[in-house]
Protein backbone atom coordinates (compact mmCIF):
# COMPACT_ATOMS: atom_id res chain seq x y z
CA UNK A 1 39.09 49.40 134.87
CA UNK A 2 39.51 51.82 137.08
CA UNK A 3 41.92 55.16 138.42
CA UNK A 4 45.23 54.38 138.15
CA UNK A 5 46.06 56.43 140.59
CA UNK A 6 44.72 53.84 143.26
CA UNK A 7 47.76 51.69 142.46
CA UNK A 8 50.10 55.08 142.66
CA UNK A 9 48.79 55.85 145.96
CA UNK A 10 49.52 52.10 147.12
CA UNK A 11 53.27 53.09 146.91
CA UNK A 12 53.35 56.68 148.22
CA UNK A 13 51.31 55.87 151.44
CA UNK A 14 53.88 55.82 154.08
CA UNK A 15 51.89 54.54 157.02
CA UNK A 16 52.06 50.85 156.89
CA UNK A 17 48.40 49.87 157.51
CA UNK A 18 47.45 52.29 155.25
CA UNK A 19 49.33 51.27 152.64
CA UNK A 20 48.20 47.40 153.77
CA UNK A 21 44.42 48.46 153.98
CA UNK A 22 45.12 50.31 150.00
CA UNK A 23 46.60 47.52 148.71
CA UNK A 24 43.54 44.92 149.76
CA UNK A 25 41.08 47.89 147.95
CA UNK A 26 43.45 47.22 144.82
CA UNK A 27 42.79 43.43 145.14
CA UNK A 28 39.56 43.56 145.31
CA UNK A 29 39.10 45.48 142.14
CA UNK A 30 40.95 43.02 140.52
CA UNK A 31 38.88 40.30 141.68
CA UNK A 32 36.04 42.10 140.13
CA UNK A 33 37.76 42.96 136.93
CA UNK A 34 38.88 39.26 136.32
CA UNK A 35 34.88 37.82 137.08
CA UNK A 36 33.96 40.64 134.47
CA UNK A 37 36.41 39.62 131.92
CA UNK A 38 35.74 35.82 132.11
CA UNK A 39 31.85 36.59 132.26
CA UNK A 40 33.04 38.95 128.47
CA UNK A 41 35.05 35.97 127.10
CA UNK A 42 32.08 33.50 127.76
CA UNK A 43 30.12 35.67 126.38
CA UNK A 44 32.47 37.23 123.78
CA UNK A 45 33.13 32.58 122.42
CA UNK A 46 29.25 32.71 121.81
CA UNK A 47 28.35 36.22 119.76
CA UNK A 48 31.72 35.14 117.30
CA UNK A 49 31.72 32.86 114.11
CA UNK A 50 34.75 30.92 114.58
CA UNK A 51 33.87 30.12 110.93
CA UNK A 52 34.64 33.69 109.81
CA UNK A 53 38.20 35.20 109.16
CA UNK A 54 37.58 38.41 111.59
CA UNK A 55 36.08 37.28 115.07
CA UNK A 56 33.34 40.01 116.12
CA UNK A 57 31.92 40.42 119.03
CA UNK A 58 29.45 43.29 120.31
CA UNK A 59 27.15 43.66 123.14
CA UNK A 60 26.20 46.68 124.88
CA UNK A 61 27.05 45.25 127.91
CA UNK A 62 30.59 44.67 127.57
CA UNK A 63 33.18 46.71 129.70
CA UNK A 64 35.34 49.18 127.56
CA UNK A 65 38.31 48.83 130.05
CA UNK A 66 38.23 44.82 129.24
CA UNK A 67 37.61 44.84 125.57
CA UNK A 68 41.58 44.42 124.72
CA UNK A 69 41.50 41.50 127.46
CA UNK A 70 38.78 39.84 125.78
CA UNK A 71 40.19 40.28 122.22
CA UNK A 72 43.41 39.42 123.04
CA UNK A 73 42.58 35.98 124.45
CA UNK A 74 39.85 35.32 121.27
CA UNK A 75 43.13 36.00 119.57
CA UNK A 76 45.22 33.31 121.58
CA UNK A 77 42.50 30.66 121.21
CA UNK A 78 41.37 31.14 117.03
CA UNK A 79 44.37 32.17 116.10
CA UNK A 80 42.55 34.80 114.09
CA UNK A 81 42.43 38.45 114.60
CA UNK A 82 39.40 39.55 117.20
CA UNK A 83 36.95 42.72 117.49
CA UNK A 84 35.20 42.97 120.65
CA UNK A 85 32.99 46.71 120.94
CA UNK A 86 31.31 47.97 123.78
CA UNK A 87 28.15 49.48 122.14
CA UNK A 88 26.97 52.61 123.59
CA UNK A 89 23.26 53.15 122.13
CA UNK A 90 22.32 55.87 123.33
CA UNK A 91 25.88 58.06 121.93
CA UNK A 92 25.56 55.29 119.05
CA UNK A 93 29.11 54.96 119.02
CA UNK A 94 30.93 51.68 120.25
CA UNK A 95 34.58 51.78 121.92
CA UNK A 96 36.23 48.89 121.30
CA UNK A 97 39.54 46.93 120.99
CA UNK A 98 40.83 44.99 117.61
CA UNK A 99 43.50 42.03 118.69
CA UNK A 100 45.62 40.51 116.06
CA UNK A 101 47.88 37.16 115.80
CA UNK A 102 51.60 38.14 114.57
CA UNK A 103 50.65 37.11 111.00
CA UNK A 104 48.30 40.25 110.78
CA UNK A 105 48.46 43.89 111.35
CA UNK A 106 45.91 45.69 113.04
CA UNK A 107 46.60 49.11 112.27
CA UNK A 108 47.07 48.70 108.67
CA UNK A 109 43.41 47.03 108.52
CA UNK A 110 42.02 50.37 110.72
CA UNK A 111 43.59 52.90 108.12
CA UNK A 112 41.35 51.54 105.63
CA UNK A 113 38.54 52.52 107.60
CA UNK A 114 40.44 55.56 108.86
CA UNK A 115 37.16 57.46 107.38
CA UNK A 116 34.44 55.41 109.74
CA UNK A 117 36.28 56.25 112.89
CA UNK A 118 36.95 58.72 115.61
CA UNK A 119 39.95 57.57 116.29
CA UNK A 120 42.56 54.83 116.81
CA UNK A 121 45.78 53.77 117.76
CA UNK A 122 48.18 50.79 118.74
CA UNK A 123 50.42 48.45 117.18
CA UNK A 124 50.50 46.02 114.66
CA UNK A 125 49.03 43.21 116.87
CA UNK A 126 46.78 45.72 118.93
């Protein structure tokens, strides 16, 4: 969610209580990040059709460093593969994160819309 350089610096600070007082900074961050994500995935469980064979998900308020998170544990739960996006209105363009069980693969479904986006990347589950 953030720099990682913040955990980098956690390890080069030599002085103890700075590296004590750098460390706590890191924690807290990740406090925050894991009350985002759960507030995405509560979210995320009540935009999606667990009906549908593709779970999608959009909301302009999403984090774009937490979409994968939130896909990923769509994923674990439906068993089905999982779009969250992160809608940015006012670029209208939406970063996002596609999650797939081991049954499907992700970047074989994003080449056939290899026209309709900027870019992407992963692996066959991500």
């Amino acid at each position: 969610m953030d720099d990682a350089m913040e955990g980098l610096k956690a390890f080069l600070i030599s002085n103890k209580q700075a590296q004590i007082e750098q460390l706590t900074k890191i924690e807290a961050m990740n406090e925050e990040r894991r009350k985002i994500q759960q507030q995405m995935v509560v979210e995320a469980n009540k935009l999606i059709d667990p009906e549908k064979i593709l779970l999608v998900a959009t909301s302009e308020h999403f984090h774009e460093g937490i979409v994968g998170i939130v896909a990923g544990r769509l994923t674990e739960n439906h068993y089905k593969p999982s779009l969250i996006l992160k809608v940015d209105t006012y670029n209208k363009q939406a970063v996002g994160s596609l999650r797939g069980p081991e049954y499907f693969n992700v970047v074989e479904m994003l080449k056939t819309a290899d026209d309709l986006l900027l870019r992407y990347g992963g692996h066959a589950q991500a």
